[in-house]
N, C-alpha and C. Protein backbone atom coordinates (compact mmCIF):
# COMPACT_ATOMS: atom_id res chain seq x y z
N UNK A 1 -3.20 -9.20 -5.32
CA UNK A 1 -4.14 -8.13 -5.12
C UNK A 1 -5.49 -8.70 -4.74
N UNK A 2 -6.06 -7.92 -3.79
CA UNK A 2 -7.16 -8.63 -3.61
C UNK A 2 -8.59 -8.07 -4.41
N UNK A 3 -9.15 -8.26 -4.48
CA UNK A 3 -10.47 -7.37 -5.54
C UNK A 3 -11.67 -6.75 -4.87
N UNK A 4 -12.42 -5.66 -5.10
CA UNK A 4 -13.57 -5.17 -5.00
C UNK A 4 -14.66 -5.07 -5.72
N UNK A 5 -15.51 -5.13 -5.23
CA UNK A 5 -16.92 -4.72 -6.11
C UNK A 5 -17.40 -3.63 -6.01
N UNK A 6 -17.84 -2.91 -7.14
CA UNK A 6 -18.17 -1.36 -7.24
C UNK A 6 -19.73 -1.23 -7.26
N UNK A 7 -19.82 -0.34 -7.49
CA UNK A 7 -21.34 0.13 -7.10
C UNK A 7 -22.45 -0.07 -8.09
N UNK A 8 -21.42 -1.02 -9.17
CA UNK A 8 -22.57 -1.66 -10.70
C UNK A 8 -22.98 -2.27 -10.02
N UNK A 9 -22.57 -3.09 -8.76
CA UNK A 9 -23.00 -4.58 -8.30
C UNK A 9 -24.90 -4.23 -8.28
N UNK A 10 -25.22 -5.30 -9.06
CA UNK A 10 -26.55 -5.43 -8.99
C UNK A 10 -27.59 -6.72 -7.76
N UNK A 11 -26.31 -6.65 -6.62
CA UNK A 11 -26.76 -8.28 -5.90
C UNK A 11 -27.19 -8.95 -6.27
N UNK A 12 -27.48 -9.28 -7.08
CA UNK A 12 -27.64 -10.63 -7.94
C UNK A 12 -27.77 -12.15 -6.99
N UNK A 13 -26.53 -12.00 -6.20
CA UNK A 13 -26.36 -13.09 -5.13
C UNK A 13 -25.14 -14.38 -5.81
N UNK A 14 -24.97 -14.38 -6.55
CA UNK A 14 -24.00 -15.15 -7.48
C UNK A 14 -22.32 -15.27 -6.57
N UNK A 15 -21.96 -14.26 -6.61
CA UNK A 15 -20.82 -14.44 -6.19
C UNK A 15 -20.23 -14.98 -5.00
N UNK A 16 -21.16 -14.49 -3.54
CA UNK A 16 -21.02 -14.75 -2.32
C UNK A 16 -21.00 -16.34 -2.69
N UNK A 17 -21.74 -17.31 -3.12
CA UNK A 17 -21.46 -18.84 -2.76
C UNK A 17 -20.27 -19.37 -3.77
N UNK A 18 -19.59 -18.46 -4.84
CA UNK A 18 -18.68 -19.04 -5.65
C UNK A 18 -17.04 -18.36 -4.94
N UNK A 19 -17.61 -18.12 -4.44
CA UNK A 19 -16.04 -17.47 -3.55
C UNK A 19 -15.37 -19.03 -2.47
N UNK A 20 -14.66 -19.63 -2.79
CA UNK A 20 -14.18 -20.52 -1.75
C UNK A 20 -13.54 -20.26 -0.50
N UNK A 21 -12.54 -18.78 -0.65
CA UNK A 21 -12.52 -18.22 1.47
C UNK A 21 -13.06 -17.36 1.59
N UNK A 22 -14.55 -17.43 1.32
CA UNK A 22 -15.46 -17.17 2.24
C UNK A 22 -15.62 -15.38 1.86
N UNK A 23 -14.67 -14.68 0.94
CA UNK A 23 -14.55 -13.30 1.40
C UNK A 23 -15.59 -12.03 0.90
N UNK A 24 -16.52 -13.26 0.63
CA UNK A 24 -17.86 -11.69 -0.28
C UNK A 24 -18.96 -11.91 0.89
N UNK A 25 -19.51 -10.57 1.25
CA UNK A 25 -20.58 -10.87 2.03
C UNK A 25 -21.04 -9.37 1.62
N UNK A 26 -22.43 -9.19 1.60
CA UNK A 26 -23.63 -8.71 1.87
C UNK A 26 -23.23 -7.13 2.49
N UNK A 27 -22.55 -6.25 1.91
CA UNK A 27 -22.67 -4.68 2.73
C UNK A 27 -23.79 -4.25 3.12
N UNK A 28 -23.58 -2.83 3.23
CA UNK A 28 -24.90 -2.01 3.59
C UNK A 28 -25.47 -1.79 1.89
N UNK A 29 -25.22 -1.83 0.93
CA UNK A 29 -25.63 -1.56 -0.38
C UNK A 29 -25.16 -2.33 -1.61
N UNK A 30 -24.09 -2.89 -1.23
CA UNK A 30 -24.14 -4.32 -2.44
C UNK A 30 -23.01 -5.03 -1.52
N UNK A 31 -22.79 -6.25 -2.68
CA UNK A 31 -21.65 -6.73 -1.46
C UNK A 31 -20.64 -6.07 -1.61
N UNK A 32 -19.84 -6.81 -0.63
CA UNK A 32 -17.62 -6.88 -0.62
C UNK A 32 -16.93 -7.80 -0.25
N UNK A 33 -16.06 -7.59 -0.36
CA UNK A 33 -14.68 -8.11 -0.33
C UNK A 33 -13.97 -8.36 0.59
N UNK A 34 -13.50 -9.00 1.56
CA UNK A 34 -12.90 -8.86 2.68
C UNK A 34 -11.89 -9.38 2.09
N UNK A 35 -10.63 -8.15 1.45
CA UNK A 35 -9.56 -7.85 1.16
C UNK A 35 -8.32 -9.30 2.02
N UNK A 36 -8.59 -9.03 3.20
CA UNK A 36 -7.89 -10.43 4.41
C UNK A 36 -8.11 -11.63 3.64
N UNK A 37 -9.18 -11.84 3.12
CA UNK A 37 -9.96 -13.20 2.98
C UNK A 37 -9.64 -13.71 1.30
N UNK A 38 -9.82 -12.54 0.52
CA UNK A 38 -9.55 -12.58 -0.96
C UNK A 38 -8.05 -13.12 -1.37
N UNK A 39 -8.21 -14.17 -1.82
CA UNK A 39 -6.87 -14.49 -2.47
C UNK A 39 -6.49 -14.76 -4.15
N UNK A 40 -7.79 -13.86 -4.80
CA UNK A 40 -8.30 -13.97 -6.52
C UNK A 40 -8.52 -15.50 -6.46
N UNK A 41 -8.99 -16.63 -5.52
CA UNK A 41 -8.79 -17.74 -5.89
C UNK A 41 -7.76 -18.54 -6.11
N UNK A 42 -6.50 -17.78 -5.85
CA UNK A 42 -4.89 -18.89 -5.87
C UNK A 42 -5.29 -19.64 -4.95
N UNK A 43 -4.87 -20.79 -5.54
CA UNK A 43 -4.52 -21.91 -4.83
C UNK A 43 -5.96 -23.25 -4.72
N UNK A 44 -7.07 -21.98 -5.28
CA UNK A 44 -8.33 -22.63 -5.07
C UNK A 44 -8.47 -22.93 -7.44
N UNK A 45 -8.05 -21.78 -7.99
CA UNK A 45 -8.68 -21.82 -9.54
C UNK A 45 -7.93 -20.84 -10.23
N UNK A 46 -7.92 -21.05 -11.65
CA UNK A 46 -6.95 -20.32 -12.23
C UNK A 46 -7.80 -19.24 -12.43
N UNK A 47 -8.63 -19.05 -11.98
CA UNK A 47 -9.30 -17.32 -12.15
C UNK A 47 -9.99 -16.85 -10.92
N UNK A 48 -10.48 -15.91 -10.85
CA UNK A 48 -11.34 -15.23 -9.71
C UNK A 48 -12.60 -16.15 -10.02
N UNK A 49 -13.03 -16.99 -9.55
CA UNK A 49 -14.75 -17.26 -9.71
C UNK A 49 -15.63 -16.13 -9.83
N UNK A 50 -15.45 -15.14 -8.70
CA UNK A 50 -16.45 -14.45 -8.58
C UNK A 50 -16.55 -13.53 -10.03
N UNK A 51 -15.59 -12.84 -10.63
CA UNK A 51 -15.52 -12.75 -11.46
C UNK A 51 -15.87 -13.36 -12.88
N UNK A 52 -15.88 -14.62 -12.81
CA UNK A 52 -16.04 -15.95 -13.79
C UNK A 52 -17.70 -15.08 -13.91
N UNK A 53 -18.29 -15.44 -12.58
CA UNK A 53 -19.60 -15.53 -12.68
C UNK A 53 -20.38 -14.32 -12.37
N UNK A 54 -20.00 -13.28 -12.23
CA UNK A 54 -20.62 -11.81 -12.06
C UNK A 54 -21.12 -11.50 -13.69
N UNK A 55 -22.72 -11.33 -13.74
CA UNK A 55 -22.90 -11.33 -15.01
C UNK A 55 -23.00 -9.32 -15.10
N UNK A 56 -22.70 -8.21 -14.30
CA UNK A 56 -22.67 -7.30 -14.75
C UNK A 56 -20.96 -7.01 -14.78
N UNK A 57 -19.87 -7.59 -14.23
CA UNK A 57 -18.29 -7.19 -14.67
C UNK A 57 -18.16 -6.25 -13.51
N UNK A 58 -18.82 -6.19 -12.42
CA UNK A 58 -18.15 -5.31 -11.56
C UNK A 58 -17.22 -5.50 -10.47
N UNK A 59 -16.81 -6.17 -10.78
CA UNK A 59 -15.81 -6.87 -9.65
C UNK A 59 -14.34 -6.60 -10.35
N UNK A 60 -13.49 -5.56 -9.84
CA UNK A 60 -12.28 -5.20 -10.31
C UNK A 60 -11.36 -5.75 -9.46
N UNK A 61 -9.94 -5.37 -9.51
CA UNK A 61 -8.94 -5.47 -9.07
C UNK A 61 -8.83 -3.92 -8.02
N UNK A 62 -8.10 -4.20 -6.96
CA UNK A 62 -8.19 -3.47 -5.71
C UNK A 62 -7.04 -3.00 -5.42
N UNK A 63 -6.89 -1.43 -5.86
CA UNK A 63 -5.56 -0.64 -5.85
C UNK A 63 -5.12 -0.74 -4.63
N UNK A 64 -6.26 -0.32 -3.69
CA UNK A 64 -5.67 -0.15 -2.15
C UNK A 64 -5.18 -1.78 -1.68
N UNK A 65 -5.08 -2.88 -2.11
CA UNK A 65 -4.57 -3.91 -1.48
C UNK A 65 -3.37 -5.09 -2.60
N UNK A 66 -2.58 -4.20 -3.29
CA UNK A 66 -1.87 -5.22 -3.93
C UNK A 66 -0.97 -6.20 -3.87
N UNK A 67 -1.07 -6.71 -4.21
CA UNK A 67 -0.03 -8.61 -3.65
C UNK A 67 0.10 -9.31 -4.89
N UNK A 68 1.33 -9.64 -4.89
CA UNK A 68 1.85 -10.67 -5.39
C UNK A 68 1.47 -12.15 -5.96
N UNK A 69 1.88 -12.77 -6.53
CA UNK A 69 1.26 -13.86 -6.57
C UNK A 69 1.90 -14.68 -5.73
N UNK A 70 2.61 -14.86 -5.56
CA UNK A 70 3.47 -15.44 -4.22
C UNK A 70 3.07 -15.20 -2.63
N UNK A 71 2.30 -13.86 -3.08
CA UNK A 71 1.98 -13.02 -1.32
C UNK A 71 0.24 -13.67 -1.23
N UNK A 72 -0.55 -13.83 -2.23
CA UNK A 72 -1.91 -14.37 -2.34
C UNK A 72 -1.28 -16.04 -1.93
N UNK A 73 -0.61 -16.78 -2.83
CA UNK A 73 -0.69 -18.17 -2.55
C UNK A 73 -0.06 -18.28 -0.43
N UNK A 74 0.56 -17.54 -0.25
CA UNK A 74 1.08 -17.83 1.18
C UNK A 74 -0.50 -17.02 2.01
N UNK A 75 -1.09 -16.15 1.70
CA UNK A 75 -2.53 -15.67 2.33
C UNK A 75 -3.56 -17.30 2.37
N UNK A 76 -3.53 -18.10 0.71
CA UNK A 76 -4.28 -18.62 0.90
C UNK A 76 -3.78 -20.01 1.86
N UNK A 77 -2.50 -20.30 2.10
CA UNK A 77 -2.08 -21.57 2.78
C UNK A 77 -2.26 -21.21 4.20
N UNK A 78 -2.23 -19.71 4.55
CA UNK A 78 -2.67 -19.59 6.01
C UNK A 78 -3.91 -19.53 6.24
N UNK A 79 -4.89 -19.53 5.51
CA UNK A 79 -6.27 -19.50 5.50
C UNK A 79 -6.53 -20.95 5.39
N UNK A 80 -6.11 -21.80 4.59
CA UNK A 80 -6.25 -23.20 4.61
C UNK A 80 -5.83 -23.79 6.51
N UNK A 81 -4.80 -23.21 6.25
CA UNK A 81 -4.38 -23.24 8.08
C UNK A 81 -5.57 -23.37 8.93
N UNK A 82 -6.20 -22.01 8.98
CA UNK A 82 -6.86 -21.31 10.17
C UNK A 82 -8.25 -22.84 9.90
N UNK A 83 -8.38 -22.47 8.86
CA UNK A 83 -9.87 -23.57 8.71
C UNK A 83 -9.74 -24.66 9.16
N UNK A 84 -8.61 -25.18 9.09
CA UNK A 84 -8.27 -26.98 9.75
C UNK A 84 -8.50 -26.84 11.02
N UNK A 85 -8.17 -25.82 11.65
CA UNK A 85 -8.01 -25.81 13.35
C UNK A 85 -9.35 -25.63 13.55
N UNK A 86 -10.71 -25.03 13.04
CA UNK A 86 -11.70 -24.68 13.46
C UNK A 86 -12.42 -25.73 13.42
């Protein structure tokens, strides 16, 4: 599953640099998630960082995008992919 941030988000700025693919950036009113990009951190940590380090807890789990743990670790080996070639 990939995760979202809700509208507690206080931008803070914390999360966007603890994310390792890249998938939090800056909305029109707090950040998000680029669901594609989010892999909870498989393959990178045994937890969500961003989560680790969000000091208001608004960063949930994302009904509209659920996956596997098997379906996140193969998201994050093709993302490891794409980055080598660039």
């Amino acid at each position: 599953m990939a995760l979202l941030i809700n509208d507690l988000c206080i931008n803070c700025d914390v999360c966007e640099p603890a994310c390792p693919n890249e998938a939090i950036s800056q909305g029109v009113e707090f950040y998000e998630i680029d669901p594609a990009r989010c892999t909870e951190c498989v393959g990178h940590f045994d937890e969500p960082q961003c989560q680790v380090v969000c000091p208001v807890e608004c960063i949930l789990i994302d009904p509209e995008h659920t996956e596997s743990q098997t379906e996140l670790l193969s998201k994050y080996h093709q993302l490891q992919q794409s980055s080598a070639k660039d």
